[in-house]
N, C-alpha and C. Protein backbone atom coordinates (compact mmCIF):
# COMPACT_ATOMS: atom_id res chain seq x y z
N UNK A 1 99.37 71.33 140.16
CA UNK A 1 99.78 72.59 140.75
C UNK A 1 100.76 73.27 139.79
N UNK A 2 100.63 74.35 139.58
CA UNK A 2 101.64 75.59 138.37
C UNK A 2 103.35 75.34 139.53
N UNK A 3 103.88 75.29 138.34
CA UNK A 3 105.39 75.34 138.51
C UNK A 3 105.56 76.79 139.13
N UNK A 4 106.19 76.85 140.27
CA UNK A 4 106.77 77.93 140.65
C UNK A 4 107.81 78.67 140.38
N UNK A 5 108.13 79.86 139.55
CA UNK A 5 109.24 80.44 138.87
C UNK A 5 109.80 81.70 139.78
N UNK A 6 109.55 82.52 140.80
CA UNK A 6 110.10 83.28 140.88
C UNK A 6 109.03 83.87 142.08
N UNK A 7 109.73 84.79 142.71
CA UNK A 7 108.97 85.12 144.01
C UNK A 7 108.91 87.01 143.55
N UNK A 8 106.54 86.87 143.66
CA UNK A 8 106.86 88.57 143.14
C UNK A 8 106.17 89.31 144.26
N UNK A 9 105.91 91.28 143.92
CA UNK A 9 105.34 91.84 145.46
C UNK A 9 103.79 90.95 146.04
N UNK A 10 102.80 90.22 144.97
CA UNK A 10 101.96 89.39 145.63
C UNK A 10 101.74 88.75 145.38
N UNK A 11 103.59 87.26 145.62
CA UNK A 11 103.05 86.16 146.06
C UNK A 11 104.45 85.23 144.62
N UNK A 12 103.91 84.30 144.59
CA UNK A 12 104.68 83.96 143.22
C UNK A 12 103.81 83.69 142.32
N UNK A 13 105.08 83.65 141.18
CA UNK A 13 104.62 84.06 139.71
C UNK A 13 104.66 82.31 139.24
N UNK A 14 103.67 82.46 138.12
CA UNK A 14 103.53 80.65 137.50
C UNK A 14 104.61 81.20 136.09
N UNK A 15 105.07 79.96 135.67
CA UNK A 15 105.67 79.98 134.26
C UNK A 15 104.42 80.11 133.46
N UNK A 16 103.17 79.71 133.35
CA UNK A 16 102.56 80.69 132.22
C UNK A 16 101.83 81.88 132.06
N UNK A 17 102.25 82.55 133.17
CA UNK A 17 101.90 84.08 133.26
C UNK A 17 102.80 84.95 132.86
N UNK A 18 104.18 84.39 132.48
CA UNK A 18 105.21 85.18 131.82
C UNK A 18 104.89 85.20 130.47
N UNK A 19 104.14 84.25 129.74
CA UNK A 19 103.97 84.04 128.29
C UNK A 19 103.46 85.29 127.65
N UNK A 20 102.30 86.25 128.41
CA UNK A 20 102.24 87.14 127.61
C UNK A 20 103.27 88.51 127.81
N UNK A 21 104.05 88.22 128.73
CA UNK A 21 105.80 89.20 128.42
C UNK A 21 106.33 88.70 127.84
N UNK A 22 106.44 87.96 127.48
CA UNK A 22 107.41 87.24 126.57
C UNK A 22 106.91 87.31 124.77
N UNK A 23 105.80 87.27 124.86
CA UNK A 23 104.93 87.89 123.51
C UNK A 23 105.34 89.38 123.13
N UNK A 24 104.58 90.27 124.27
CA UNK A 24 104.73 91.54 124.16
C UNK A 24 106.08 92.04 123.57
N UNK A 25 107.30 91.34 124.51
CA UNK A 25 108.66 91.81 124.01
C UNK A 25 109.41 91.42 122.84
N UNK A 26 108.79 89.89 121.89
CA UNK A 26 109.15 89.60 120.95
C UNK A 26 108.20 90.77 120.17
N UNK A 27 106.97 90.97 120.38
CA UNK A 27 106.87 91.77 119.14
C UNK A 27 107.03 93.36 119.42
N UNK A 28 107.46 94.21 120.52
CA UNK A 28 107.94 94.98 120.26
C UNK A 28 109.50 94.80 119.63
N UNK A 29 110.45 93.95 119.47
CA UNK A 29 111.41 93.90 119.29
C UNK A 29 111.52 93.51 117.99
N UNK A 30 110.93 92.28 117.76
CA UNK A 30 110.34 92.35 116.00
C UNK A 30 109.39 92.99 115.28
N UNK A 31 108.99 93.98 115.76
CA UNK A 31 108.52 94.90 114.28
C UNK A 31 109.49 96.03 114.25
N UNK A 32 109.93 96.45 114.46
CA UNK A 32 111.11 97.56 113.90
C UNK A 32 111.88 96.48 112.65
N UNK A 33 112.18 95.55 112.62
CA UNK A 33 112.74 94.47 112.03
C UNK A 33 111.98 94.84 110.80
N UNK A 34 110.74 94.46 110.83
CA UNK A 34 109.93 94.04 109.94
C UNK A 34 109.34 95.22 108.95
N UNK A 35 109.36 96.51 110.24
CA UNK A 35 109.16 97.49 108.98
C UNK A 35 110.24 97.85 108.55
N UNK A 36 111.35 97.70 108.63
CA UNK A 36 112.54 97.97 108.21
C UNK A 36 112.44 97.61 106.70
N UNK A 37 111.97 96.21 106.77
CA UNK A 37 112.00 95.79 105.41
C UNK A 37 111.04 95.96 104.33
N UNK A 38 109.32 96.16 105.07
CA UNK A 38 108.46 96.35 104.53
C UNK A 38 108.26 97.85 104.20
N UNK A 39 108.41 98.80 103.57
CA UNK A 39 108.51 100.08 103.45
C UNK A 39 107.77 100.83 102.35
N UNK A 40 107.57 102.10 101.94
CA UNK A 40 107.43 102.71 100.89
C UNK A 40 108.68 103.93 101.21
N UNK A 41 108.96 104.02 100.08
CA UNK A 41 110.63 105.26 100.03
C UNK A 41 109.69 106.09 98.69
N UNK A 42 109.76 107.29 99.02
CA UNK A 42 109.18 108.45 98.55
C UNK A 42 110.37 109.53 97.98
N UNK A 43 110.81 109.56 96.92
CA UNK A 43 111.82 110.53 96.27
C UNK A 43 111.29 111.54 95.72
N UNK A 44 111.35 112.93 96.43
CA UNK A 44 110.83 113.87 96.12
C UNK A 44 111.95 114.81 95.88
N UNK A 45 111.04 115.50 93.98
CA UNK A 45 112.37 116.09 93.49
C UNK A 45 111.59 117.85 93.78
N UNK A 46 112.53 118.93 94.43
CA UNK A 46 111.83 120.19 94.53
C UNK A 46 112.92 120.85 93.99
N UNK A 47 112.59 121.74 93.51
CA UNK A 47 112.93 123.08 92.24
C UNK A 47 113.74 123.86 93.40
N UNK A 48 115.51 123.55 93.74
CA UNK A 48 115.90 124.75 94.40
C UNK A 48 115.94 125.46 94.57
N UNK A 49 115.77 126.46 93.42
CA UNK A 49 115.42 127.97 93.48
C UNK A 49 114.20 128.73 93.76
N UNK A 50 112.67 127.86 93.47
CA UNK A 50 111.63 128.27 93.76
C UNK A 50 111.09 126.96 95.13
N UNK A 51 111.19 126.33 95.31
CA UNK A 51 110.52 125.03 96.32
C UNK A 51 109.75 124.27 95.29
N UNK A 52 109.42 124.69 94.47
CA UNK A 52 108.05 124.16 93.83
C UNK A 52 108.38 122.45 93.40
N UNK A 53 107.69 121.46 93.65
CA UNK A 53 107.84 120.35 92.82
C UNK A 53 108.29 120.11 91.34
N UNK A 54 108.99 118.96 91.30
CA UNK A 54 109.52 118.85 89.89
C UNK A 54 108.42 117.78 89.39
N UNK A 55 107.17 118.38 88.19
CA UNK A 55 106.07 117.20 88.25
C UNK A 55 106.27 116.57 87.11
N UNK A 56 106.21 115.86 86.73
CA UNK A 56 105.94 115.04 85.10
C UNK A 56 107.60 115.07 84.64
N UNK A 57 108.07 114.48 85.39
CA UNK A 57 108.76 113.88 84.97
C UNK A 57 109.51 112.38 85.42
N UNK A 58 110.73 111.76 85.45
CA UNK A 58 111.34 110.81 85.94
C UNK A 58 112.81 110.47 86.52
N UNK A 59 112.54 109.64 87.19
CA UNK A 59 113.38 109.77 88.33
C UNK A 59 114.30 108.30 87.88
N UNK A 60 115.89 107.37 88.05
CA UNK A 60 116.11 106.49 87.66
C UNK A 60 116.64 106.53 89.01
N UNK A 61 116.46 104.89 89.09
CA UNK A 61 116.54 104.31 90.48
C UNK A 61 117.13 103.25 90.63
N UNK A 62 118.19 102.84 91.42
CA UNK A 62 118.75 101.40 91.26
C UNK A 62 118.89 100.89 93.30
N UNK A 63 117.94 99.68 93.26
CA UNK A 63 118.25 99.59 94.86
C UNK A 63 119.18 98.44 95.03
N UNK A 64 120.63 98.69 95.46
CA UNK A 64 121.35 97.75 95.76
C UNK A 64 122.03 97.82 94.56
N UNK A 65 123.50 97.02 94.54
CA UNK A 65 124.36 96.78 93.53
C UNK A 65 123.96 95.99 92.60
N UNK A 66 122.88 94.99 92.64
CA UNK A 66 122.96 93.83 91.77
C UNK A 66 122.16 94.53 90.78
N UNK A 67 121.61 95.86 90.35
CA UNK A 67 120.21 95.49 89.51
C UNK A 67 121.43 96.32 88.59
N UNK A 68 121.11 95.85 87.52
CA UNK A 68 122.30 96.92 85.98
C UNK A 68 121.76 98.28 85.66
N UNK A 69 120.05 97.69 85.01
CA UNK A 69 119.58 98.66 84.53
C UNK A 69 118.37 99.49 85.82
N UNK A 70 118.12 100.62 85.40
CA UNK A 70 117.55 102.05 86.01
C UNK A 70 116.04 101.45 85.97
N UNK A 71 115.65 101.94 86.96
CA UNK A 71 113.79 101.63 86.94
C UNK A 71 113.65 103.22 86.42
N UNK A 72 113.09 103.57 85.77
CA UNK A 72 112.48 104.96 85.64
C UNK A 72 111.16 104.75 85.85
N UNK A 73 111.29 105.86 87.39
CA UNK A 73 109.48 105.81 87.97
C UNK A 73 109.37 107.33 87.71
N UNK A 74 108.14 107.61 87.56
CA UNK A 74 107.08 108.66 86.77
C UNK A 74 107.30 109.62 88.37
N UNK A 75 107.86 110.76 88.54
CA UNK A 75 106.95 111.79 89.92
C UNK A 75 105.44 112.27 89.42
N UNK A 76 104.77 112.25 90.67
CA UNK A 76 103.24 112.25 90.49
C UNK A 76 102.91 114.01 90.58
N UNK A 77 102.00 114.59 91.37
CA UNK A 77 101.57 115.85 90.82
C UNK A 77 102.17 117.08 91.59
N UNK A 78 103.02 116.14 93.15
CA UNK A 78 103.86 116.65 94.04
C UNK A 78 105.28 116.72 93.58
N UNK A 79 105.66 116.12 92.53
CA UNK A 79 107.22 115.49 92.80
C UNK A 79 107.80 114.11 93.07
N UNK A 80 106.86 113.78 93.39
CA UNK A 80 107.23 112.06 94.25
C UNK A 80 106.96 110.98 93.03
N UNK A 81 108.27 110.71 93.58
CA UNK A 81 108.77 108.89 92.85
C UNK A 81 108.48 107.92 93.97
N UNK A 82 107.57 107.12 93.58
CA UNK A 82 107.55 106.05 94.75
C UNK A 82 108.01 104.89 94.60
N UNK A 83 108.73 104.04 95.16
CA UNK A 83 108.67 102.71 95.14
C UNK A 83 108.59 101.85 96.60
N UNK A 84 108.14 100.45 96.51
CA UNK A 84 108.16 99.80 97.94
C UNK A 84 109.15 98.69 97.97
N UNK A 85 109.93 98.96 99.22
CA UNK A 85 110.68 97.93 99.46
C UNK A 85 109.96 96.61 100.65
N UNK A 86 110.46 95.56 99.82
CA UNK A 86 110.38 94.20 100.51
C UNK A 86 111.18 93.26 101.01
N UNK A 87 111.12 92.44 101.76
CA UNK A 87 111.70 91.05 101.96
C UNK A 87 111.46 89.75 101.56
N UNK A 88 110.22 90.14 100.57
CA UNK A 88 109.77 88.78 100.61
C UNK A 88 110.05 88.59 98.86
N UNK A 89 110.70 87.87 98.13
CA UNK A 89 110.99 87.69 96.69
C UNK A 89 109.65 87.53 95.91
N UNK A 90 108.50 86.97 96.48
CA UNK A 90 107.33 86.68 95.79
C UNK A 90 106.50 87.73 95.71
N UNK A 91 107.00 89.55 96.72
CA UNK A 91 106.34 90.40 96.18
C UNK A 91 107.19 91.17 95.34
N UNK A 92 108.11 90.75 94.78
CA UNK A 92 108.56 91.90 93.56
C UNK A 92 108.19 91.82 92.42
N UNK A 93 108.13 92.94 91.83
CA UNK A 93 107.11 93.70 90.58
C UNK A 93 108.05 94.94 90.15
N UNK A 94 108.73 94.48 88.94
CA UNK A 94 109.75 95.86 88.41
C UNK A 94 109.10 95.63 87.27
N UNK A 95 108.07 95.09 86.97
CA UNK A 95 108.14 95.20 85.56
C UNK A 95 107.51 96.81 84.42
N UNK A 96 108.33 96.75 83.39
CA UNK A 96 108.42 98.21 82.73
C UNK A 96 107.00 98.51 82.08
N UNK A 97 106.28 99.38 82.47
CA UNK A 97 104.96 99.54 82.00
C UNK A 97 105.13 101.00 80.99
N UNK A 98 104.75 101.21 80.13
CA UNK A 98 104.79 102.55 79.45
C UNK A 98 104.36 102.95 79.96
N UNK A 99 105.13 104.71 79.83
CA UNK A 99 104.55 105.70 80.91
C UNK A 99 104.80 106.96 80.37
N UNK A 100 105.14 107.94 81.01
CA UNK A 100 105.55 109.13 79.99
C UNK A 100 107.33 109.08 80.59
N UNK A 101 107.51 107.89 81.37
CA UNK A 101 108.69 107.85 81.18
C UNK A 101 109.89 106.39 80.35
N UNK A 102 108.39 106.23 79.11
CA UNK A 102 108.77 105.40 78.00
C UNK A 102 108.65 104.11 78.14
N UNK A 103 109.22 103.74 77.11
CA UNK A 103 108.87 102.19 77.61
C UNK A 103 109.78 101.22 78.87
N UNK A 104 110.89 101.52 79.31
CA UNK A 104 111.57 101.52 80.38
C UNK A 104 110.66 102.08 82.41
N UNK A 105 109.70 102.62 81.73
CA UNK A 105 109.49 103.38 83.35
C UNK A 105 108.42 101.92 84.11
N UNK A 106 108.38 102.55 85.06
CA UNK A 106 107.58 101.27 86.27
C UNK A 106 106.81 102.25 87.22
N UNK A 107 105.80 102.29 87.64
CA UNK A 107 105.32 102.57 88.22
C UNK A 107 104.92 101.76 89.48
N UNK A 108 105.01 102.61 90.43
CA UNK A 108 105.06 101.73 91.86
C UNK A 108 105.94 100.32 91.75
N UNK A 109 107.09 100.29 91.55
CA UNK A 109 108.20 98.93 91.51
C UNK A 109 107.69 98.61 93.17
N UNK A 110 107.47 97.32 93.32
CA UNK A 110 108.27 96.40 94.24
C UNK A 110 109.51 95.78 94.66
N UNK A 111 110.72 96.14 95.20
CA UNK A 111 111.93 95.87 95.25
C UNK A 111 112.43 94.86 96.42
N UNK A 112 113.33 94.17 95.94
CA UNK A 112 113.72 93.85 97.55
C UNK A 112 114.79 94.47 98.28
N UNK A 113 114.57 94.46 99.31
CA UNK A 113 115.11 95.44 100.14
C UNK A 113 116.96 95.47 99.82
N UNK A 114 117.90 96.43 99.93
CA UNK A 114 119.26 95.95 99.97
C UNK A 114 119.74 97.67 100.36
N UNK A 115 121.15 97.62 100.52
CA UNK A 115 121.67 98.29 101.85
C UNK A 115 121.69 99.90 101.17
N UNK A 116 121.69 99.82 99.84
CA UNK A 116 121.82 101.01 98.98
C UNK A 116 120.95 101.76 98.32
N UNK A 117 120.26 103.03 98.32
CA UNK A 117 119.19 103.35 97.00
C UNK A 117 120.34 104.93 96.19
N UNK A 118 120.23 103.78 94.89
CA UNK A 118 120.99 104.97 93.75
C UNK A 118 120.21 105.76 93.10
N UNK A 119 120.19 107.20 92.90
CA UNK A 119 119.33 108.22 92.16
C UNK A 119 120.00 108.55 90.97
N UNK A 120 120.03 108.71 90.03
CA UNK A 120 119.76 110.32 89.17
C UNK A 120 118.26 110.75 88.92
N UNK A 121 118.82 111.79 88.95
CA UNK A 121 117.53 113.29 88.87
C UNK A 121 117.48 113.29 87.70
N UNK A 122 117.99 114.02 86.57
CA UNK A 122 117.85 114.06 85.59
C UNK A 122 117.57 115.65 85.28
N UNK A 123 118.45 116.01 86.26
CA UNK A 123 118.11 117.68 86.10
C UNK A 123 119.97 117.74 87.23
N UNK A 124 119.84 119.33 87.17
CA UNK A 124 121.32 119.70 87.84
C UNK A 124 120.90 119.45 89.60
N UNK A 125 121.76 118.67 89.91
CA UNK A 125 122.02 118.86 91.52
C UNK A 125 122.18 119.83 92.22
N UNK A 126 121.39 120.67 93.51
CA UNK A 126 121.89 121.71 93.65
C UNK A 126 123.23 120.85 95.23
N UNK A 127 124.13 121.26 95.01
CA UNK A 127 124.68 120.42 96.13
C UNK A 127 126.26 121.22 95.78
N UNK A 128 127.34 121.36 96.73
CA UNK A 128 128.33 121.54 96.38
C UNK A 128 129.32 121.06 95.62
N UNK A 129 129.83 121.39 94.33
CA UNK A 129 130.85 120.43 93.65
C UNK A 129 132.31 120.83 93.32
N UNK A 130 132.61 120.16 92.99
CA UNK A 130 134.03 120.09 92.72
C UNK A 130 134.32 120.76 90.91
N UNK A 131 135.58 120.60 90.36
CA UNK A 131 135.53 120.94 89.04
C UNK A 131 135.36 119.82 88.14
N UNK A 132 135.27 118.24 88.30
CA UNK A 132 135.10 117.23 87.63
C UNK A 132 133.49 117.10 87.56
N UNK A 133 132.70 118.21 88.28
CA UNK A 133 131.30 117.61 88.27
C UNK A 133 130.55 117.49 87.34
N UNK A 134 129.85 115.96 87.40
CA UNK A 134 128.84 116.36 86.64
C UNK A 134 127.54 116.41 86.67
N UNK A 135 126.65 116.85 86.55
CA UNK A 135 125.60 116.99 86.35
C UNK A 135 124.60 116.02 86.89
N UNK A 136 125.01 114.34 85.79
CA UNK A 136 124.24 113.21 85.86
C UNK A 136 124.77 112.37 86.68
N UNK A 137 125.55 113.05 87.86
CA UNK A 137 126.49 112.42 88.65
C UNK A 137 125.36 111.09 89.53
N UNK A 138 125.40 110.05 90.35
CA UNK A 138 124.88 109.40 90.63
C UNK A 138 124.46 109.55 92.16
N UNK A 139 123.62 109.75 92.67
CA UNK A 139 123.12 110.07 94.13
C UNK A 139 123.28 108.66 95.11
N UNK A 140 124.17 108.14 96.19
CA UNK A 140 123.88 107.47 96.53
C UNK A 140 123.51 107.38 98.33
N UNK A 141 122.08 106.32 98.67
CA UNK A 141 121.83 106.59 100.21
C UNK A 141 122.02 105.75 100.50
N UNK A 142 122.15 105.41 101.63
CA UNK A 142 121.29 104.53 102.69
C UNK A 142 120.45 104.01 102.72
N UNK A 143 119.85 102.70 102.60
CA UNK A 143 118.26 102.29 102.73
C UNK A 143 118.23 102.79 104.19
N UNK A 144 118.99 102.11 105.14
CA UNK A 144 118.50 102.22 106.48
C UNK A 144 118.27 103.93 107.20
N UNK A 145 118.77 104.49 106.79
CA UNK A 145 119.34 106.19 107.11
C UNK A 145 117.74 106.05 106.43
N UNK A 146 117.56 106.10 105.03
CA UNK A 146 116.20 107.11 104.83
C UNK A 146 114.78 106.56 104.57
N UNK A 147 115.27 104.61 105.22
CA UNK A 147 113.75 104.62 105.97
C UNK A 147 113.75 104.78 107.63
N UNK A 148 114.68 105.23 108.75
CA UNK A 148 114.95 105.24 109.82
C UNK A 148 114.89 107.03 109.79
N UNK A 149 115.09 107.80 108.90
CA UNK A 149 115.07 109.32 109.65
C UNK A 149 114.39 110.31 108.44
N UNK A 150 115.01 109.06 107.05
CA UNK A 150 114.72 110.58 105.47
C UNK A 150 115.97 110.84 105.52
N UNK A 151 116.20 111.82 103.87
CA UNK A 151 116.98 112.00 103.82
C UNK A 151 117.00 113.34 102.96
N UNK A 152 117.66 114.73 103.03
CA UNK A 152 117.70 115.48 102.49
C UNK A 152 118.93 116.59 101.82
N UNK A 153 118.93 116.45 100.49
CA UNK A 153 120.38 116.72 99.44
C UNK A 153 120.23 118.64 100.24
N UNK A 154 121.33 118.69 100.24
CA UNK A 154 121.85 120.55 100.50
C UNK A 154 121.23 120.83 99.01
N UNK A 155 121.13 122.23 99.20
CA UNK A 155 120.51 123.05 98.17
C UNK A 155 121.75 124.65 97.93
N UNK A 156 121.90 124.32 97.01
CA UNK A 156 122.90 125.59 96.76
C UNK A 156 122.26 126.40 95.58
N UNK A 157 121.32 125.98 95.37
CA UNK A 157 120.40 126.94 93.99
C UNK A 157 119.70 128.09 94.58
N UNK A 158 119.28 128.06 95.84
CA UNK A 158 118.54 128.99 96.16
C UNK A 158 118.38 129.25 97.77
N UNK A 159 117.02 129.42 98.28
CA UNK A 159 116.61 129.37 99.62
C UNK A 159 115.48 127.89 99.90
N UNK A 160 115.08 126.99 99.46
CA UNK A 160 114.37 126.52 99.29
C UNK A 160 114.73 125.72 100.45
N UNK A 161 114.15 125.23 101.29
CA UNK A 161 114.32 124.17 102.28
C UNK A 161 113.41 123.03 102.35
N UNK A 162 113.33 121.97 103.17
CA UNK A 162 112.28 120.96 103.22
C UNK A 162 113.16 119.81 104.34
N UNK A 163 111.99 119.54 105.31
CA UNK A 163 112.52 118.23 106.12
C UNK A 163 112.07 117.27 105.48
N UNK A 164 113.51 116.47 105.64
CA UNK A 164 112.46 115.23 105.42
C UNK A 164 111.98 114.47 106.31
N UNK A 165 111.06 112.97 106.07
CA UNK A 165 110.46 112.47 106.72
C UNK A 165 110.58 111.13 106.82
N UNK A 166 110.52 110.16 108.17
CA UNK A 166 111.20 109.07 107.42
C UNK A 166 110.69 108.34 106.56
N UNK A 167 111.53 107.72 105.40
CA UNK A 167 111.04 107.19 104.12
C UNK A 167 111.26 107.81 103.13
N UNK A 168 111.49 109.34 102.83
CA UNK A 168 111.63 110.18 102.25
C UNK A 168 113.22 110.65 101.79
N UNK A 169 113.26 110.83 100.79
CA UNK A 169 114.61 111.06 99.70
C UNK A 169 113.98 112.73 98.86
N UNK A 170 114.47 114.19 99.66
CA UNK A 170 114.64 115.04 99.01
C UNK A 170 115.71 115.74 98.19
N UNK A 171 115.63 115.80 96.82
CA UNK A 171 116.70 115.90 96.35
C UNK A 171 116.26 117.36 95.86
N UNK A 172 116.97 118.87 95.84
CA UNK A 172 116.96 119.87 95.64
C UNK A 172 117.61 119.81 93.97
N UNK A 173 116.81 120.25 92.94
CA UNK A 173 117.69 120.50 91.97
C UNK A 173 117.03 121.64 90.76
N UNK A 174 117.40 121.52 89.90
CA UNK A 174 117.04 123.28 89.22
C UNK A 174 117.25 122.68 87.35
N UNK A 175 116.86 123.38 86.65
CA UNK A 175 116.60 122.57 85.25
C UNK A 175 118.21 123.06 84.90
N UNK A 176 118.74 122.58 83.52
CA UNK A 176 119.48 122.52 83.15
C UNK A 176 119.65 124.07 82.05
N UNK A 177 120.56 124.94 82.51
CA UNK A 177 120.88 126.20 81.12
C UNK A 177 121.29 125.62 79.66
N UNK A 178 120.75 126.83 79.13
CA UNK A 178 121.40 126.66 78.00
C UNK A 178 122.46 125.66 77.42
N UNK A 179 123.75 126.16 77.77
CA UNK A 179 124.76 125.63 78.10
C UNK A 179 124.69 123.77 78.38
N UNK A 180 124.14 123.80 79.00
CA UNK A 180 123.98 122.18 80.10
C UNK A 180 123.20 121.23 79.13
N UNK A 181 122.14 122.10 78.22
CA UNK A 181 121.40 121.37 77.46
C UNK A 181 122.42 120.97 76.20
N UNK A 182 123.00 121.95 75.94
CA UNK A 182 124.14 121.51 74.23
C UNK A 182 124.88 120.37 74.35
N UNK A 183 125.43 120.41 75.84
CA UNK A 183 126.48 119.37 76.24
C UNK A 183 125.61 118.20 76.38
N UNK A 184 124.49 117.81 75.91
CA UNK A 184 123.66 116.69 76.38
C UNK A 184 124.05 115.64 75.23
């Protein structure tokens, strides 16, 4: 005879008729977990002053404190730098493939996941600054913020707007003057 657990509107309940609530609620409760970690983060660079994508060029990327050097990933025909974050150490893949962003760039990196993603653009920020600014100043997010909502830089170059989406890193920025180029 089934163990009796609890008295319901018809009749009582057995202890293994709870098993599939007890399923259901572990895995609604563990996959938010899991995509948390399993992700693609999309860095899309758009031209503040016009909207237009920033294409063919590269983006340097550092996820978390420990890595020294910059992944330089290639934006594709939109703007977008992609890379995927992981949890698992046996899927990472940074390794530097020539690209048109040299012998340093990676295309589609595998990373493991950590609490920080660092940018430079490689073009002017449109964003408010101070008088120490510079230029190649260093962008830093949230993993959790911009795989939980996106994330999108103010634009002070123009009218250009864009939501983001979650997973998504829009950074507004505008090429470098005259000026900006000498000082390079």
């Amino acid at each position: 005879m089934p163990m009796m657990v609890g008295k319901t509107r018809t009749g009582f309940q057995t202890a293994n008729s709870r098993t599939p609530l007890l399923f259901f609620l572990f895995l609604v409760i563990g996959l938010p977990l899991k995509t948390l970690n399993a992700q693609t983060v999309r860095i899309r660079l758009v031209n503040g002053k016009t909207g237009s994508p920033m294409v063919n060029t590269c983006v340097n990327t550092w996820i978390g404190a420990g890595r020294k050097d910059a992944m330089a990933i290639p934006t594709d025909k939109d703007g977008v730098a992609q890379l995927h974050l992981t949890d698992k150490d046996a899927e990472v893949s940074t390794q530097s493939q020539p690209n048109s962003c040299g012998n340093f760039g990676v295309v589609h990196p595998v990373v493991k996941y950590a609490d920080t993603i660092r940018i430079v653009a490689g073009y002017v920020v449109c964003q408010p600054h101070g008088p120490n600014y510079s230029w190649l100043a260093t962008m830093e997010f949230s993993t959790k913020q911009v795989v939980q909502q996106g994330v999108a830089t103010a634009n002070t170059c123009g009218k250009a707007t864009a939501s983001p989406k979650p997973g998504e890193v829009i950074i507004f920025v505008r090429p470098l003057n005259w000026r900006e180029k000498l000082k390079q």
